[in-house]
Protein backbone atom coordinates (compact mmCIF):
# COMPACT_ATOMS: atom_id res chain seq x y z
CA UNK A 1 12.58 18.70 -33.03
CA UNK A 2 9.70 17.31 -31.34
CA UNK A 3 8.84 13.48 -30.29
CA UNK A 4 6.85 11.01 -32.35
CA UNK A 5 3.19 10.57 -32.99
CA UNK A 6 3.04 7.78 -30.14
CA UNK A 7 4.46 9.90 -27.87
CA UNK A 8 2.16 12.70 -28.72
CA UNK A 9 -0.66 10.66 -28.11
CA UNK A 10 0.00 9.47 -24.89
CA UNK A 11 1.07 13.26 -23.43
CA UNK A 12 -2.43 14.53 -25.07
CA UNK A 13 -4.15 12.12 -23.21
CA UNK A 14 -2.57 12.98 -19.98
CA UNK A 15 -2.79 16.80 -20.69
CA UNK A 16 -6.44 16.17 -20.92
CA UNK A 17 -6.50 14.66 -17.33
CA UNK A 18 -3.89 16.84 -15.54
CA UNK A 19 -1.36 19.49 -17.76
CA UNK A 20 -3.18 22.18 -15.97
CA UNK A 21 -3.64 21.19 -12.73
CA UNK A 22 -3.58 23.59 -9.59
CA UNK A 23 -1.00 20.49 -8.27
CA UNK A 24 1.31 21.86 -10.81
CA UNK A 25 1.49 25.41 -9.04
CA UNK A 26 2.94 24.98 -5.81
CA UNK A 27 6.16 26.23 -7.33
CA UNK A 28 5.55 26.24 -11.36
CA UNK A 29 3.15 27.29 -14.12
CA UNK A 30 2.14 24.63 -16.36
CA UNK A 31 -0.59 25.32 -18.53
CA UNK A 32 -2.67 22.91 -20.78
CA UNK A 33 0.50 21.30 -23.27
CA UNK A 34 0.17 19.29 -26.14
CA UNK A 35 3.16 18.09 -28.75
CA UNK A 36 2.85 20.03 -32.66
CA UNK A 37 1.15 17.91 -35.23
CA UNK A 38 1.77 20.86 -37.96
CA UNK A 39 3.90 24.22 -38.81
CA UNK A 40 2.55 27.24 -38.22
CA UNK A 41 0.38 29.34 -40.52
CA UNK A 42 2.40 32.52 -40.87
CA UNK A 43 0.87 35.53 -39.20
CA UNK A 44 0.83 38.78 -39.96
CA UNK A 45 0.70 41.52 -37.24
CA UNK A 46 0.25 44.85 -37.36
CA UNK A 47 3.26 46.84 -35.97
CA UNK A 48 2.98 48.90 -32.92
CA UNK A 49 5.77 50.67 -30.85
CA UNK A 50 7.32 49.10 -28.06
CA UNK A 51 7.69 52.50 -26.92
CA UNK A 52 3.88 53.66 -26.28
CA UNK A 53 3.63 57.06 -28.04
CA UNK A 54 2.87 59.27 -24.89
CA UNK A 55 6.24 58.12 -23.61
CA UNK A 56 7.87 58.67 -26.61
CA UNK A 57 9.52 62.37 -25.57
CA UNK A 58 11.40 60.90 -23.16
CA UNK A 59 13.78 57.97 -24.82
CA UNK A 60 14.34 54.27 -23.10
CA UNK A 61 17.34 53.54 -21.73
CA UNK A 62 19.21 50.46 -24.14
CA UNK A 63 18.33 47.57 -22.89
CA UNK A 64 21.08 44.68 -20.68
CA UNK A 65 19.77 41.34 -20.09
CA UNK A 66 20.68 39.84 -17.21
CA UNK A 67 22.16 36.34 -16.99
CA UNK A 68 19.95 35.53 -13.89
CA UNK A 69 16.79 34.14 -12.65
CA UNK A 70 14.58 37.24 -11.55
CA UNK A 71 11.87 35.96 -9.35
CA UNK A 72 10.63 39.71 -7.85
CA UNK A 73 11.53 43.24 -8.22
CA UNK A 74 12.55 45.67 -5.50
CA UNK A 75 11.05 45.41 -2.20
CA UNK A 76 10.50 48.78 -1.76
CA UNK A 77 7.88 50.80 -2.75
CA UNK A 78 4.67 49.99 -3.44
CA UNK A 79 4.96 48.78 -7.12
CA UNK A 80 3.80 44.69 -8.21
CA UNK A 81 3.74 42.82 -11.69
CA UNK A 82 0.43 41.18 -12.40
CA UNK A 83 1.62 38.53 -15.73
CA UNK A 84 -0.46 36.80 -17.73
CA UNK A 85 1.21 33.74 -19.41
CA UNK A 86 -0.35 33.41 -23.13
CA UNK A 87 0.04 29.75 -23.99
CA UNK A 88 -0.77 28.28 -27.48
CA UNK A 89 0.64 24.64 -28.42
CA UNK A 90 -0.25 22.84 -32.08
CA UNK A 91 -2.51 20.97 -31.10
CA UNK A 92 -4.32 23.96 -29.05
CA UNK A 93 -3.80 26.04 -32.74
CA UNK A 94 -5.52 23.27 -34.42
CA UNK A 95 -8.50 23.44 -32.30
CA UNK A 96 -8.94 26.93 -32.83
CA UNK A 97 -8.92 26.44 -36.21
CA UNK A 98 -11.36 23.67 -35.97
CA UNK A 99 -13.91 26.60 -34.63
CA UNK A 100 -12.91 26.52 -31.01
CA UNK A 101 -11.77 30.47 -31.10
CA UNK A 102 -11.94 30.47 -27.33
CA UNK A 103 -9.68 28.04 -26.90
CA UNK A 104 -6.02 29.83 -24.95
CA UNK A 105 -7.55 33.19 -24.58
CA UNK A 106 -10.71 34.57 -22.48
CA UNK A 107 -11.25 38.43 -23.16
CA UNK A 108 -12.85 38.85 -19.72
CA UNK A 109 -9.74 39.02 -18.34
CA UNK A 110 -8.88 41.68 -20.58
CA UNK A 111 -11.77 43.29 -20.22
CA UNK A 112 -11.43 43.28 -15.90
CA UNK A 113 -8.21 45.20 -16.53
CA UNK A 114 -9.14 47.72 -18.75
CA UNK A 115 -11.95 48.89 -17.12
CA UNK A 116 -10.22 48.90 -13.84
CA UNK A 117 -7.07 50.44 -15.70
CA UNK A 118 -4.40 48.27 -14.41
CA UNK A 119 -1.06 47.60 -16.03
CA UNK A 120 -0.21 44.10 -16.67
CA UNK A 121 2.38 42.08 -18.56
CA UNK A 122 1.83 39.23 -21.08
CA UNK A 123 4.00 36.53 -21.43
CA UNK A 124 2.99 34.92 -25.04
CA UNK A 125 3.99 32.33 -27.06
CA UNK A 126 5.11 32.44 -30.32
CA UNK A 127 1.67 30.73 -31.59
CA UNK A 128 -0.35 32.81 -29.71
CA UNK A 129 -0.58 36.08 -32.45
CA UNK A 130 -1.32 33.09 -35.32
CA UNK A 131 -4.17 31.53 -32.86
CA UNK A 132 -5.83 35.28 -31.53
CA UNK A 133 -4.58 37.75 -34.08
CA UNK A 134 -7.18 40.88 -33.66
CA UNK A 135 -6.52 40.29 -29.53
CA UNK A 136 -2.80 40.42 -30.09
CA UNK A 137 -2.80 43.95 -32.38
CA UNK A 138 -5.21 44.95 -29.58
CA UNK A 139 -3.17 44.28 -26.86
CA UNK A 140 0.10 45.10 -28.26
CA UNK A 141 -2.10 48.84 -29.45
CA UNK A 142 -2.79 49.54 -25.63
CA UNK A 143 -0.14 51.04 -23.33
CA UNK A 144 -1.82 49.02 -20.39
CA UNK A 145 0.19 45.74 -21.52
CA UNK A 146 3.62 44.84 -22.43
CA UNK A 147 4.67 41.46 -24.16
CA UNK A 148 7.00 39.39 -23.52
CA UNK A 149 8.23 36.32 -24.40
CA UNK A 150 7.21 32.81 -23.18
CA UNK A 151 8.77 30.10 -25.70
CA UNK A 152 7.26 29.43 -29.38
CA UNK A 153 4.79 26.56 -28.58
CA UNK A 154 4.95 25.80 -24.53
CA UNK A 155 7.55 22.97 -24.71
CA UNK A 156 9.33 22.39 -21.76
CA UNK A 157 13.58 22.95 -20.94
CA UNK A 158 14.26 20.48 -18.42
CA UNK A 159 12.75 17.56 -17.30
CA UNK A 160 10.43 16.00 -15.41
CA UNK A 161 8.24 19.15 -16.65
CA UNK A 162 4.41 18.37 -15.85
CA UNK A 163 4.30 15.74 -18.77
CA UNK A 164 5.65 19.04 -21.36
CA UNK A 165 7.03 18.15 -24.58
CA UNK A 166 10.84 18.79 -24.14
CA UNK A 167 13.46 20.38 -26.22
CA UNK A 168 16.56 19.10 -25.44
CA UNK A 169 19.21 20.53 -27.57
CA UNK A 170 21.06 24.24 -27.13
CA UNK A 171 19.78 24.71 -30.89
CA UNK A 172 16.13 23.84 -30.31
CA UNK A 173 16.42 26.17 -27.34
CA UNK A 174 17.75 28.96 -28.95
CA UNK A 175 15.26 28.25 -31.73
CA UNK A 176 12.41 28.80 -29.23
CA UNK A 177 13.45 31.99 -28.07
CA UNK A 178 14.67 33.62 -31.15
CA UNK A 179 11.28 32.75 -33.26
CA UNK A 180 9.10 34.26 -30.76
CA UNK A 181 11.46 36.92 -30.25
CA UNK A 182 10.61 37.66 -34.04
CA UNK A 183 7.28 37.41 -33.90
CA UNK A 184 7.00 39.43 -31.06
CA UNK A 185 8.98 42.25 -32.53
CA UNK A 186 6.83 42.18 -35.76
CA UNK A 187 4.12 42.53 -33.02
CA UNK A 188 5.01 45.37 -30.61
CA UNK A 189 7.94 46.51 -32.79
CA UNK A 190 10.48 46.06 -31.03
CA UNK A 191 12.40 43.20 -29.09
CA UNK A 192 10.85 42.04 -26.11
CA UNK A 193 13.05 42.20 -22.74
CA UNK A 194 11.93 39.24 -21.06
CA UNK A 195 11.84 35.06 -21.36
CA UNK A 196 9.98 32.65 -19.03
CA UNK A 197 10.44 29.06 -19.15
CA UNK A 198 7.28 26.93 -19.97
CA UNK A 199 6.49 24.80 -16.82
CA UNK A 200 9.55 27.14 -14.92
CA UNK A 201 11.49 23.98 -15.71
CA UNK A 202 15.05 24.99 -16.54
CA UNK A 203 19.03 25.09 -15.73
CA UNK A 204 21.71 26.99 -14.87
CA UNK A 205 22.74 27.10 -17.95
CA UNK A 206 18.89 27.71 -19.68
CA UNK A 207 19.41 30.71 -17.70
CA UNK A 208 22.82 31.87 -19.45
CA UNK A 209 21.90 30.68 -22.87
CA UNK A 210 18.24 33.12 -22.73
CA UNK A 211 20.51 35.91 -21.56
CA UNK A 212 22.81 35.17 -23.98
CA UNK A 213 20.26 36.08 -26.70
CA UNK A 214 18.86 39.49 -25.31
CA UNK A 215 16.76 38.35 -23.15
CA UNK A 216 16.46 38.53 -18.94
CA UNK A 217 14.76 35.39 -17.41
CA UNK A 218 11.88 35.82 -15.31
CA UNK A 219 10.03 33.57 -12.62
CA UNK A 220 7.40 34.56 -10.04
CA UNK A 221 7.34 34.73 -6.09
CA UNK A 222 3.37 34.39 -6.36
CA UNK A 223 1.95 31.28 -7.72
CA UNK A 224 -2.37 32.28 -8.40
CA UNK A 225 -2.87 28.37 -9.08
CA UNK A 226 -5.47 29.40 -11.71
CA UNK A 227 -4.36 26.70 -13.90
CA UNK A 228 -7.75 24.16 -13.20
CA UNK A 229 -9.19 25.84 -10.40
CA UNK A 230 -12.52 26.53 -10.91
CA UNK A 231 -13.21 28.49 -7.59
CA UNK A 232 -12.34 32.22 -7.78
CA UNK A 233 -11.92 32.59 -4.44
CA UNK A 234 -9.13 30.59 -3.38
CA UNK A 235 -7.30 31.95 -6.97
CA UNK A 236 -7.69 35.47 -5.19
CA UNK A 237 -6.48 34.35 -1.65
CA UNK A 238 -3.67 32.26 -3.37
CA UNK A 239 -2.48 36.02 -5.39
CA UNK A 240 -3.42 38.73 -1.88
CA UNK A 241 -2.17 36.82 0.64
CA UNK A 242 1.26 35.99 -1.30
CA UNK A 243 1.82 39.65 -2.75
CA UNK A 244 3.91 41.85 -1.44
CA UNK A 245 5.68 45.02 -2.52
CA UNK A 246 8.02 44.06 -5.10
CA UNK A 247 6.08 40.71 -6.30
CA UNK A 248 5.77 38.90 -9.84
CA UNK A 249 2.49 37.11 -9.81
CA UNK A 250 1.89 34.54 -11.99
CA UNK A 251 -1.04 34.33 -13.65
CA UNK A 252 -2.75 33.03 -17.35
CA UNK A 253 -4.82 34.82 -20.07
CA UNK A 254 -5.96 31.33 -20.95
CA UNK A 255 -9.56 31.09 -19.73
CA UNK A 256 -11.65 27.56 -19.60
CA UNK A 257 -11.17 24.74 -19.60
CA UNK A 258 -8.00 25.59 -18.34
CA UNK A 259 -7.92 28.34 -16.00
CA UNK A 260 -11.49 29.35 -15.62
CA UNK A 261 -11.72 31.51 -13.13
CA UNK A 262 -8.93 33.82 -13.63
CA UNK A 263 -11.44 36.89 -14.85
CA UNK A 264 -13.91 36.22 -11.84
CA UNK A 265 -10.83 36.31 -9.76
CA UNK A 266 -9.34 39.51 -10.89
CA UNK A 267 -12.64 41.03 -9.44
CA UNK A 268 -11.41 40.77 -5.80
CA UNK A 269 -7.50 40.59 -6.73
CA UNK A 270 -7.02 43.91 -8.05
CA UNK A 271 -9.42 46.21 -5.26
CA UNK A 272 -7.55 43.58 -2.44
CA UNK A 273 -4.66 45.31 -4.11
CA UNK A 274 -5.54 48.36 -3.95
CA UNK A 275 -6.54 48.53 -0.27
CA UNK A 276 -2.94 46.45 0.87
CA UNK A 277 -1.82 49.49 -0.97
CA UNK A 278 0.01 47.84 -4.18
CA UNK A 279 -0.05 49.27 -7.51
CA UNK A 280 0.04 46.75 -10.31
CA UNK A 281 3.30 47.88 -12.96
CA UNK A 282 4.72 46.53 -15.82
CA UNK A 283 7.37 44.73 -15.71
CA UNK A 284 9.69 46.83 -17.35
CA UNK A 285 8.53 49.65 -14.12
CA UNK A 286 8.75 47.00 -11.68
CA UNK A 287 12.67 46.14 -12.57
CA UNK A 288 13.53 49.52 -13.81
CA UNK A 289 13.74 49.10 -17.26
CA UNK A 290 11.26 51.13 -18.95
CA UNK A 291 10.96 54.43 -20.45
């Protein structure tokens, strides 16, 4: 499914000079990517309800994905989407189990939005729950965050993708999707609504295939360019003067080396937010589709 061991060294070594680069955000995410050297251990979530009990009285609406590309929700209102894209590769798995536990996950960020008690959505890969396991049950437990769905291991759809392993057949694609979608569900219980494409790289028809399987794609109309920026400050100007009522930021739950200063960021971001008068939603709000 994958390509060889030569090729997998030479994309590791250029991951480890520019994968994550804030050059890769003028229009895309593109977070640190490495090709899989190993399966999976199989993880074992505990189960929580899509549904967050306190909304449970009143009964979600079924669910219709949406053969398009949604880049932003309506413009009216006051309502944005602050996502988090939860990327785990392999090779990035392997570290962790090497004893690097940071590695694809800094809890500050977390930590910034609970105590501030803003909503936010998490786009994680499949390998994420086997790499962070307590931090997915927590997250999935807390009503602040939904999960959604952001390919199995971070391989990219369509080339040139920032140097991203590629799958290139429908059945690898479909593969991605549906194995995270299974995870996920064993996560949150219940099947996540949304897909986004590692890198953003895709087609026309990427977009009809996801749909095809249950799930809408979704993009961004604000690029953070947290991926290798080490200044919070331009991170926060990138997200406050891009939002706008109706806006998907994108955004990752990654920490350093790779985005470090996402959590410092989030510090200005969210009061900025506040006083333009936006209100950070899910992503299910923002388009309509929740309970």
């Amino acid at each position: 499914m994958r390509s060889g061991a030569l090729a997998a060294a030479a994309l590791l070594t250029a991951c480890l000079v520019a994968a994550c680069g804030s050059q890769h955000h003028a229009s895309r995410t593109g977070a640190s990517v490495v090709l899989p050297t190993a399966p999976p251990k199989v993880v074992h979530p505990v189960v929580h309800h899509r549904t967050h009990p306190a909304a449970a009285s009143k009964p979600a609406a079924p669910f219709h994905a949406r053969a398009e590309l949604i880049t932003h929700g309506p413009r009216r209102g006051h309502d944005v989407a602050l996502t988090f894209d939860a990327d785990m590769t392999q090779v990035m798995l392997s570290k962790v189990r090497s004893g690097l536990h940071s590695i694809g996950y800094d809890p500050e960020i977390v930590r910034e939005l609970r105590a501030s008690h803003t909503q936010a959505t998490i786009f994680m890969t499949g390998l994420w729950p086997t790499a962070h396991p307590a931090a997915a049950n927590s997250l999935a437990a807390d009503p602040l965050f939904e999960i959604e769905n952001h390919s199995y291991d971070h391989a990219g759809w369509e080339p040139p993708c920032y140097g991203l392993p590629l799958v290139r057949s429908e059945t690898d694609k479909r593969r991605e999707v549906a194995d995270t979608t299974n995870v996920l569900t064993g996560l949150i219980g219940g099947a996540p609504h949304y897909f986004r494409f590692p890198g953003g790289c895709h087609t026309a028809a990427d977009v009809r295939l996801v749909a095809s399987l249950g799930e809408t794609p979704v993009q961004w109309d604000v690029v953070s360019g947290d991926p290798g920026q080490p200044n919070p400050a331009v991170v926060s100007r990138n997200v406050l003067q891009g939002a706008r009522p109706g806006s998907i930021i994108v955004m990752h739950l990654v920490g350093a080396p790779n985005a470090p200063a996402t959590a410092a960021a989030l510090r200005t971001i969210l009061p900025g937010l506040h006083q333009r008068g936006l209100h950070p939603v899910k992503l299910d709000e923002l388009l309509g589709t929740g309970p």
